[in-house]
Protein backbone atom coordinates (compact mmCIF):
# COMPACT_ATOMS: atom_id res chain seq x y z
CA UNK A 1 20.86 21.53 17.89
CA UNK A 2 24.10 19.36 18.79
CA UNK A 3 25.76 17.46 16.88
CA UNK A 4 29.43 16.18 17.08
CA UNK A 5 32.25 17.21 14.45
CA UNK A 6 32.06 14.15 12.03
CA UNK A 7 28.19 14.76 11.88
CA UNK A 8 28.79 18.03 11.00
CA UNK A 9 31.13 18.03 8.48
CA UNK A 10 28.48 14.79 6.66
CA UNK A 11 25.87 16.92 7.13
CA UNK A 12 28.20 20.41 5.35
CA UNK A 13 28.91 17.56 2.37
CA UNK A 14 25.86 15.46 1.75
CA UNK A 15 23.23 18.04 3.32
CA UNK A 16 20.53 16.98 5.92
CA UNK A 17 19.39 13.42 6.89
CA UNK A 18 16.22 14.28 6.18
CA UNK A 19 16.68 14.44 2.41
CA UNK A 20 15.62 11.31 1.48
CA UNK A 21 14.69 11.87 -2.03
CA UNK A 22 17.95 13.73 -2.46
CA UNK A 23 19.72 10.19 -1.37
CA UNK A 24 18.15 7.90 -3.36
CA UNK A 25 18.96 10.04 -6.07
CA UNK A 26 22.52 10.21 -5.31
CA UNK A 27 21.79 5.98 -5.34
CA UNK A 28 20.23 5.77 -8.76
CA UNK A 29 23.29 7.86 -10.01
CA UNK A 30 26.10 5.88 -8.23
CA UNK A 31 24.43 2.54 -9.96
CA UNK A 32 24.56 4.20 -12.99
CA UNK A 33 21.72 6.32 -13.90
CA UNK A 34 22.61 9.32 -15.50
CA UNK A 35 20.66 12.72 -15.71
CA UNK A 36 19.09 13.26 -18.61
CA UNK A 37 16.78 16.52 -18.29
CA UNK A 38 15.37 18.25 -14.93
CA UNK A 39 12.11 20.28 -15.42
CA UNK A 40 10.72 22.63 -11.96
CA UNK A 41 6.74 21.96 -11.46
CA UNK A 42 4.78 23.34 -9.15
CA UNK A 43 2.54 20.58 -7.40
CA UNK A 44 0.43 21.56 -5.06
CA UNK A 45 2.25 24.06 -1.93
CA UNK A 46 6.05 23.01 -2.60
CA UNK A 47 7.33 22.94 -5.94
CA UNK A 48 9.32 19.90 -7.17
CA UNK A 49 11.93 18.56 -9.47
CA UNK A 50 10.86 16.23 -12.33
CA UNK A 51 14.23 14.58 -13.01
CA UNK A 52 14.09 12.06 -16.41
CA UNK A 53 17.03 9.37 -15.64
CA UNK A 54 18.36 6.88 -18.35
CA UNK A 55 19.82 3.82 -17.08
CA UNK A 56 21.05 1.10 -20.01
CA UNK A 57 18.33 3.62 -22.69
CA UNK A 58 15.60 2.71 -20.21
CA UNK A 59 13.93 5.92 -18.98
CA UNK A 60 12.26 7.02 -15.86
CA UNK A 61 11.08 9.73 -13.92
CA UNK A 62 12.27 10.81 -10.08
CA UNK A 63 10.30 13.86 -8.26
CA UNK A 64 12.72 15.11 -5.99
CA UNK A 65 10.89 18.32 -3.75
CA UNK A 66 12.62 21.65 -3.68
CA UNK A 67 15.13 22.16 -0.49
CA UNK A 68 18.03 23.75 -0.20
CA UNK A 69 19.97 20.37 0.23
CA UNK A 70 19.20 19.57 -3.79
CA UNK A 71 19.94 23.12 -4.76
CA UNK A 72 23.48 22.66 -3.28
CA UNK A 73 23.48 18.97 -5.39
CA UNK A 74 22.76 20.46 -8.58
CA UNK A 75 25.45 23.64 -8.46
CA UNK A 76 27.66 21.13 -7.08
CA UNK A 77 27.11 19.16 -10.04
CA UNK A 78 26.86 21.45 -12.90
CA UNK A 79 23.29 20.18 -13.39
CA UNK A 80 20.76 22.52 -15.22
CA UNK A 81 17.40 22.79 -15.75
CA UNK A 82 16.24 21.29 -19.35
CA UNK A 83 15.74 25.03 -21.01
CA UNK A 84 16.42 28.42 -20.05
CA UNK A 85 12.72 29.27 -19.06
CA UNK A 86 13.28 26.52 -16.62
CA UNK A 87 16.09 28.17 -15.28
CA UNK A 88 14.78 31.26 -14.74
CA UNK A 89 11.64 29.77 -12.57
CA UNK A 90 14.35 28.03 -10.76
CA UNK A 91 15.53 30.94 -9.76
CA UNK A 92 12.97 33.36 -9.08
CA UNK A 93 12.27 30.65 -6.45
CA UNK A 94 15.22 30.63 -5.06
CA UNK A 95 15.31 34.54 -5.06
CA UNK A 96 11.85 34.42 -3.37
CA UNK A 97 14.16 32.50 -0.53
CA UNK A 98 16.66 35.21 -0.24
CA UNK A 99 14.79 38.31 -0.72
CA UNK A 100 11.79 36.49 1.75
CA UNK A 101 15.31 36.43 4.51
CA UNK A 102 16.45 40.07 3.98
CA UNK A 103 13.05 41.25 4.13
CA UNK A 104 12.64 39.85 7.70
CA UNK A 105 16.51 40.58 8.62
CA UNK A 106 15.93 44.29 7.60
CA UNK A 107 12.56 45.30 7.12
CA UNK A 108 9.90 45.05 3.86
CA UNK A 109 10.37 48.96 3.76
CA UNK A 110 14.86 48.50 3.23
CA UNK A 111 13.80 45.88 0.93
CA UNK A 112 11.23 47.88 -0.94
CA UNK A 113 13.69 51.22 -1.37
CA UNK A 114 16.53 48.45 -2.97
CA UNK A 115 13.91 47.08 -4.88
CA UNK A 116 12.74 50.54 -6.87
CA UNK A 117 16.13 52.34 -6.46
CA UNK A 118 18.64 49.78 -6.66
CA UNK A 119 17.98 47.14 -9.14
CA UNK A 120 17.63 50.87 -11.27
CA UNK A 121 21.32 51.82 -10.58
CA UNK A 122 22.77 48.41 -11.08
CA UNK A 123 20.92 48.68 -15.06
CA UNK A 124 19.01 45.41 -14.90
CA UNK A 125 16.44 46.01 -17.74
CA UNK A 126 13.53 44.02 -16.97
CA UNK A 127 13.59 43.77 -13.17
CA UNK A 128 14.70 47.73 -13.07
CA UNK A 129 11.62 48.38 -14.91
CA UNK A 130 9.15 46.15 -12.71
CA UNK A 131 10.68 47.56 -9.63
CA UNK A 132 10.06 50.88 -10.98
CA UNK A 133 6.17 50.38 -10.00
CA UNK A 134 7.06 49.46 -6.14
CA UNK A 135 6.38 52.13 -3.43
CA UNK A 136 9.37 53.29 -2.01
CA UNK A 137 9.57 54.66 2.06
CA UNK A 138 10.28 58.20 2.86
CA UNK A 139 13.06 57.65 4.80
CA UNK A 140 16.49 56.23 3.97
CA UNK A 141 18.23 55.03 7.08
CA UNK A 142 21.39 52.78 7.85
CA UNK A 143 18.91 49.44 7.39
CA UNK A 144 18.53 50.25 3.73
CA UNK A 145 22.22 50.74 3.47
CA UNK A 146 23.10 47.37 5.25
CA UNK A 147 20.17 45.88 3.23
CA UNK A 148 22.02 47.22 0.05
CA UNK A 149 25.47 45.47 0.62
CA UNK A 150 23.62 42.25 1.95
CA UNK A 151 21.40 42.25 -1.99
CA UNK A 152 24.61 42.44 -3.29
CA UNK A 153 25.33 39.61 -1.76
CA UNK A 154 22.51 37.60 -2.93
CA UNK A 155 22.36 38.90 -6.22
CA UNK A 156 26.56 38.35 -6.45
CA UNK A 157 25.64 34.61 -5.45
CA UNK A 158 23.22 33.73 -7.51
CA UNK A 159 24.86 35.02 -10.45
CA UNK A 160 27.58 33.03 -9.86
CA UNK A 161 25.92 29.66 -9.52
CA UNK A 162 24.43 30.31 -12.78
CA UNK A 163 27.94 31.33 -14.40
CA UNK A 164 30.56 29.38 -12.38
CA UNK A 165 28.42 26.08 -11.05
CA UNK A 166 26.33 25.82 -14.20
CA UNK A 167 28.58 26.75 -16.53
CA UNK A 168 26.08 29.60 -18.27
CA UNK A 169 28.03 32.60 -20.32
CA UNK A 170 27.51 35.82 -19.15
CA UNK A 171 24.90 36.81 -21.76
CA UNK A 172 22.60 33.70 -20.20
CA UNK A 173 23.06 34.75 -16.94
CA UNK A 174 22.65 38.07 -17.05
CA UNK A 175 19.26 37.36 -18.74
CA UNK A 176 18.09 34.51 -16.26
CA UNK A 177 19.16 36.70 -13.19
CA UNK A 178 17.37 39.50 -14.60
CA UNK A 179 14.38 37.97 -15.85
CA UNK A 180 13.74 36.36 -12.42
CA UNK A 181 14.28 39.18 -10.93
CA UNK A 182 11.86 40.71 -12.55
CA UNK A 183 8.95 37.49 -12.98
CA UNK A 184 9.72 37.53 -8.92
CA UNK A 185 9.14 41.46 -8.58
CA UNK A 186 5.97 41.36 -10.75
CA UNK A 187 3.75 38.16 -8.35
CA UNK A 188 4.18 40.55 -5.45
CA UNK A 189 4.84 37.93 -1.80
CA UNK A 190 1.85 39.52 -0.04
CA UNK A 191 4.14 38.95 3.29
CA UNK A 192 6.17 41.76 1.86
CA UNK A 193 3.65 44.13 1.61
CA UNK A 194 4.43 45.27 -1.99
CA UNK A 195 2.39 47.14 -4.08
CA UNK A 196 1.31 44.80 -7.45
CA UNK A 197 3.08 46.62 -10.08
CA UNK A 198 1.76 45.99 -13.73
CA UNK A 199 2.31 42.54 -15.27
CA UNK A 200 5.33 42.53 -17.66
């Protein structure tokens, strides 16, 4: 796709044109709503965002759907999910994004060695211990090695919207990294080909 350089840099700042829900939102904020909580439900195939708004102590509710143009709003803005459960469902379907990619970039089998061998070494605790249960391939080659430094990439990127855009300590985000990790490792993306490891 085309696109000249002022479209561009619009669509780098204020994300796709076809976010509509994303910018009405960004309306209802500029004529004075403010955010009040933001809860993730899953409706149906595509999950969305139940946003509560008070404008002059009058409350409403805005479903914005999940995309990766109101992901980038809400790190931009600091703006959390209403509890730390929330959070972490947030974010094991945003790692479901990531880890979906480097599967098809490098292969289910790189992703399935990282997943048992490397989530160990790094000391996770709960999503070292569900990928404990995957199957791991015979063979190590240079795709699990590129897939390692590319996880660390992922996982090094989420951790820091939690800490840096969201404002989390390290305790929290340690523990919603971890536990997403882990709720993400244990529901097993049949596209992966994963074994089902036990339920945590």
């Amino acid at each position: 796709m085309t696109r000249d350089w002022n479209s561009l840099i619009r669509y780098a700042l204020e994300g796709p044109e076809g976010e509509p829900f994303l910018r009405l939102l960004k309306v209802r904020l500029r004529t004075g709503s403010q955010v009040v909580s933001v809860r993730l439900e899953h409706v149906g195939e595509k999950p969305e965002y139940v946003l509560l708004l008070s404008l002059h102590k009058q409350l409403s509710e805005m479903r914005v759907p999940h995309s990766e143009a109101f992901t980038n709003w809400s790190f931009d803005t600091g703006t959390r999910m209403a509890d730390e459960q929330q959070e972490q469902e947030r974010f094991v379907l945003l790692i479901g994004e990531r880890l979906t990619a480097l599967a098809i970039d490098v292969g289910p089998d790189a992703l399935m060695f990282l997943l048992a061998n490397h989530l160990h070494a790094l000391g996770a605790p709960r999503s070292s211990e569900a990928a404990r249960h995957l199957r791991s391939p015979r063979q190590v080659d240079i795709a699990v090695r590129r897939a390692a430094e590319k996880l660390d990439f992922i996982l090094v990127g989420l951790a820091r919207a939690l800490g840096r855009s969201l404002k989390y300590d390290e305790a929290t985000t340690g523990r919603i990294l971890d536990g997403a990790l882990a709720q993400w490792i244990s529901q097993q993306p049949p596209m992966l080909g994963l074994d089902a490891p036990h339920p945590l």
